[in-house]
N, C-alpha and C. Protein backbone atom coordinates (compact mmCIF):
# COMPACT_ATOMS: atom_id res chain seq x y z
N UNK A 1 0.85 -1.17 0.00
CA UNK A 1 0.00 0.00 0.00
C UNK A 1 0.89 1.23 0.00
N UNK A 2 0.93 1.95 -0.85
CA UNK A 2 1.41 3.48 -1.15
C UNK A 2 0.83 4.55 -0.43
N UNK A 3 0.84 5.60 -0.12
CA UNK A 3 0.28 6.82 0.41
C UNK A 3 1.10 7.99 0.21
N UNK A 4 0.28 8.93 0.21
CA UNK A 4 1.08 10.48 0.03
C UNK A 4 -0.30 11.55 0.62
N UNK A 5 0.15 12.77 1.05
CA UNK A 5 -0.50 12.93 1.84
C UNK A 5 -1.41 14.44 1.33
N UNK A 6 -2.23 14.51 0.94
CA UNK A 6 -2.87 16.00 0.52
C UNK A 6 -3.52 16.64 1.24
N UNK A 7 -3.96 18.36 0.91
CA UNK A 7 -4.65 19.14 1.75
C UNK A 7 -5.71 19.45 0.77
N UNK A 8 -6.79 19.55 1.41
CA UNK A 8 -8.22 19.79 0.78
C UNK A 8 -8.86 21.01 1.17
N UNK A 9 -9.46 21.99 0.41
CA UNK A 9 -9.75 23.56 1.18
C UNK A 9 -10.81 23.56 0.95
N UNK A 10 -11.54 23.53 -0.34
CA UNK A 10 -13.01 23.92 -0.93
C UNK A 10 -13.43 22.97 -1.30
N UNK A 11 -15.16 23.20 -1.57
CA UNK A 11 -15.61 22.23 -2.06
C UNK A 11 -15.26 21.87 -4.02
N UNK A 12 -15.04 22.56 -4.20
CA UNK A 12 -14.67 21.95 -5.67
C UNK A 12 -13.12 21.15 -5.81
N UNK A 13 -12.43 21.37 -4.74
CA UNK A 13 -11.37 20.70 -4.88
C UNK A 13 -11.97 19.10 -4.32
N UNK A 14 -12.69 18.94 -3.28
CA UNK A 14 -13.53 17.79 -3.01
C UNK A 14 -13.86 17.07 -3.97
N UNK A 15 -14.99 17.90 -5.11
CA UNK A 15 -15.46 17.40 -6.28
C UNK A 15 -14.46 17.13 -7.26
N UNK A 16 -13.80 17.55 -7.61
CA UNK A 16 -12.39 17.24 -8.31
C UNK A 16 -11.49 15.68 -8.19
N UNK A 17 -11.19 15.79 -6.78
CA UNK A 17 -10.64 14.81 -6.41
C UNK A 17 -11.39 13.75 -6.89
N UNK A 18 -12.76 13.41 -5.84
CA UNK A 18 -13.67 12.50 -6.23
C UNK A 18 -13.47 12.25 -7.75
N UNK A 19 -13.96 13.10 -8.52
CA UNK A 19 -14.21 12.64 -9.90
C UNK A 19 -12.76 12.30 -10.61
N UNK A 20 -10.89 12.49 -10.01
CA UNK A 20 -10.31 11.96 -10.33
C UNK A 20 -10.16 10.10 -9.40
N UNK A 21 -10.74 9.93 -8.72
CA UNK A 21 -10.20 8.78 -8.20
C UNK A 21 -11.50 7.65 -8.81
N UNK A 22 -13.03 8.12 -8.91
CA UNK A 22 -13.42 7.51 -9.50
C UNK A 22 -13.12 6.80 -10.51
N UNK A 23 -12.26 7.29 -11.12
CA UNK A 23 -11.95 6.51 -12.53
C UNK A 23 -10.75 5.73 -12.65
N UNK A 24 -10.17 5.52 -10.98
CA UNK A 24 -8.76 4.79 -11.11
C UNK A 24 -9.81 3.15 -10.98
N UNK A 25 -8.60 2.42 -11.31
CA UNK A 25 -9.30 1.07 -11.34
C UNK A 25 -8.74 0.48 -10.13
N UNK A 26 -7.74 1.36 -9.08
CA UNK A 26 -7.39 0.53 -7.86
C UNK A 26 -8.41 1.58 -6.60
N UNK A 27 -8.53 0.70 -5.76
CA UNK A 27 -9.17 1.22 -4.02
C UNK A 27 -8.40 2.32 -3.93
N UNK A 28 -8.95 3.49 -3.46
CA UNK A 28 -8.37 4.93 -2.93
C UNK A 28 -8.90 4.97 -1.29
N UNK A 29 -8.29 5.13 -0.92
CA UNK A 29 -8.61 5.45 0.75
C UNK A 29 -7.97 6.87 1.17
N UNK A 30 -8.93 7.37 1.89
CA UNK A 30 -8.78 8.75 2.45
C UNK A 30 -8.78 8.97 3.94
N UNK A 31 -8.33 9.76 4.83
CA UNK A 31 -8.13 10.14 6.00
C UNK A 31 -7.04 10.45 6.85
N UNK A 32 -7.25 10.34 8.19
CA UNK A 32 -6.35 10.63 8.78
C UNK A 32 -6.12 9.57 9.79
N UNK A 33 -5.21 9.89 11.50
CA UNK A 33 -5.25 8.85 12.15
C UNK A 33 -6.31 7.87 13.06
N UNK A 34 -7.33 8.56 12.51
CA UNK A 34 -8.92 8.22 13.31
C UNK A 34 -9.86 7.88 12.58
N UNK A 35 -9.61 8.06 11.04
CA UNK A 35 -10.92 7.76 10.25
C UNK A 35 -10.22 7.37 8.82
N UNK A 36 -10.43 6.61 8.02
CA UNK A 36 -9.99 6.31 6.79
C UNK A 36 -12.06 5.57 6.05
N UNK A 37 -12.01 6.76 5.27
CA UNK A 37 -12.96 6.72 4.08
C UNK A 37 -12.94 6.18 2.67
N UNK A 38 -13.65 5.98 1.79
CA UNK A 38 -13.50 5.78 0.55
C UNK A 38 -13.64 7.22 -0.45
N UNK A 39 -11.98 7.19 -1.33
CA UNK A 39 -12.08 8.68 -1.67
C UNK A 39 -12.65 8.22 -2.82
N UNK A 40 -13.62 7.58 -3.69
CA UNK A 40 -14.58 7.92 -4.30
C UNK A 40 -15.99 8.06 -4.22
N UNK A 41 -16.09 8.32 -2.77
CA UNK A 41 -17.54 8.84 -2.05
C UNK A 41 -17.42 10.25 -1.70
N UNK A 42 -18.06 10.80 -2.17
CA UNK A 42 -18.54 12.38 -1.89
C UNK A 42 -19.08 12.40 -0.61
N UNK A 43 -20.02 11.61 -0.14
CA UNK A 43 -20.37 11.20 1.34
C UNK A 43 -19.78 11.38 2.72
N UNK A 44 -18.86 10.13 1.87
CA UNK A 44 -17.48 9.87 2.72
C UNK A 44 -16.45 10.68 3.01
N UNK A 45 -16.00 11.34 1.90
CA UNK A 45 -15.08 12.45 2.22
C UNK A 45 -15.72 13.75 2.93
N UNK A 46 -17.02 14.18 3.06
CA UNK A 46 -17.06 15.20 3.37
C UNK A 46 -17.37 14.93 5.06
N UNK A 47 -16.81 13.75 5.62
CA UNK A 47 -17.02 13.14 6.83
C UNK A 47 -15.67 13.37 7.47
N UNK A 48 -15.06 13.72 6.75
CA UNK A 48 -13.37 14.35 7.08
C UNK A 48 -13.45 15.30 7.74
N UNK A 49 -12.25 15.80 8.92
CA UNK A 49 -11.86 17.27 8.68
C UNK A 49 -10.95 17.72 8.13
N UNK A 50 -11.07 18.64 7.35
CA UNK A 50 -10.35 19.14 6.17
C UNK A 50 -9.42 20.21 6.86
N UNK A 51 -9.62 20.82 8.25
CA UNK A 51 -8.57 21.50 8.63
C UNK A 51 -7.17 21.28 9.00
N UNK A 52 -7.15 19.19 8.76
CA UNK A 52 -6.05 18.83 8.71
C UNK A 52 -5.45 18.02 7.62
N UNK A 53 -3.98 18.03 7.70
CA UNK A 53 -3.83 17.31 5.79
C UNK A 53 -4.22 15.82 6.61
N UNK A 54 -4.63 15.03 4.96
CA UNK A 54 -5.35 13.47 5.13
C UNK A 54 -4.09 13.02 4.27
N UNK A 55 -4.39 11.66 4.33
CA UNK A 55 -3.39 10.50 3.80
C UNK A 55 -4.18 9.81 2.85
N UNK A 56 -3.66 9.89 1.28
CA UNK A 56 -4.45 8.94 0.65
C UNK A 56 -3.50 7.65 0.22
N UNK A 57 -4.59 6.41 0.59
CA UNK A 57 -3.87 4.79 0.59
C UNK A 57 -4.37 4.35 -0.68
N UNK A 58 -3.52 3.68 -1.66
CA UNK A 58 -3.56 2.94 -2.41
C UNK A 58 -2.98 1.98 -2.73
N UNK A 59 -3.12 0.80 -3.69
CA UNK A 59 -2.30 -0.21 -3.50
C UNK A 59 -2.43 -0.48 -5.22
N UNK A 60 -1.29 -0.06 -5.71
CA UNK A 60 -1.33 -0.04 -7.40
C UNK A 60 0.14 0.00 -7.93
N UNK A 61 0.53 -0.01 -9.11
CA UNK A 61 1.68 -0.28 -9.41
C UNK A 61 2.43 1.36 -9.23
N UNK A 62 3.77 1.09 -9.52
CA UNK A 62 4.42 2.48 -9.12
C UNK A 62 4.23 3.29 -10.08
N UNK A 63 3.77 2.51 -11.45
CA UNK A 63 3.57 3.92 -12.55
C UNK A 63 1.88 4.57 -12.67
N UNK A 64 1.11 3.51 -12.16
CA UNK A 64 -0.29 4.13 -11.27
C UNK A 64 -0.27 5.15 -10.66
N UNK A 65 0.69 4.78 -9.37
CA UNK A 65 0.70 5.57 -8.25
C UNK A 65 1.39 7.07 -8.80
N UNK A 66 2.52 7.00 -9.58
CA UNK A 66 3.07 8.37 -9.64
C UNK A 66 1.95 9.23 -10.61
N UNK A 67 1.38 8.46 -11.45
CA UNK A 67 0.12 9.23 -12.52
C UNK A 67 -1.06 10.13 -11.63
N UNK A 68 -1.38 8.91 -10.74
CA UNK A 68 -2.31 9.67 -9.53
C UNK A 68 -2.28 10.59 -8.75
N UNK A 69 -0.60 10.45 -8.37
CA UNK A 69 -0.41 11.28 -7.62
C UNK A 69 -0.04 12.84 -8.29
N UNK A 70 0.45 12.47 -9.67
CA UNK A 70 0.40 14.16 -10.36
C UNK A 70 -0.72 14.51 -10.42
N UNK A 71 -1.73 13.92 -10.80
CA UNK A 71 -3.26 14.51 -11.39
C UNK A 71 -3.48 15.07 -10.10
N UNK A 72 -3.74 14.33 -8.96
CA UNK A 72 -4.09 14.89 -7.56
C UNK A 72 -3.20 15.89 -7.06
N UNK A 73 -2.11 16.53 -7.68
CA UNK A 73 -1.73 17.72 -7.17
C UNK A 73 -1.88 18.55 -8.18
N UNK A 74 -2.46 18.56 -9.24
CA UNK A 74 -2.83 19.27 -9.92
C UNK A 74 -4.17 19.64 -9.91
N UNK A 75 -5.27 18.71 -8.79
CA UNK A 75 -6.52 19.46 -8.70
C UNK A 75 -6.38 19.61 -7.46
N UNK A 76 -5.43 19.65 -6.93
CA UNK A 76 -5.57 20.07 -5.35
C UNK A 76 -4.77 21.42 -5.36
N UNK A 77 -4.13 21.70 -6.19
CA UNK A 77 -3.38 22.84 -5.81
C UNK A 77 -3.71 24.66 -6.38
């Protein structure tokens, strides 16, 4: 399992995210040290607190993981 760790501010960066992890074909997990969600639930993530950075878990190959992880700092930032 891989992880790297992002900060989330607004709601469109929420919606963003979501609609990039939806479309990975591996499990995305979201949170922190008390709660881990599914980051392709809109539900779920907004069950977070966002005033602290979260950890997203995945378990995918390393050229997955580095693809994901650019797109996700490119709608997070």
């Amino acid at each position: 399992m891989r992880q790297f760790e992002i900060h989330v501010r607004t709601f469109r960066q929420v919606q963003d995210f979501v609609a990039l992890a939806m479309v990975q074909p591996f499990e995305v997990l979201v949170g922190n040290d008390k709660q881990m969600v599914n980051g392709k639930s809109f539900m779920g993530m907004f069950t977070l607190d966002f005033k602290r950075p979260l950890w997203v878990r995945v378990k995918c190959t390393d050229e997955e993981f580095g693809k994901f992880q650019k797109e996700t700092a490119s709608v997070l930032a």
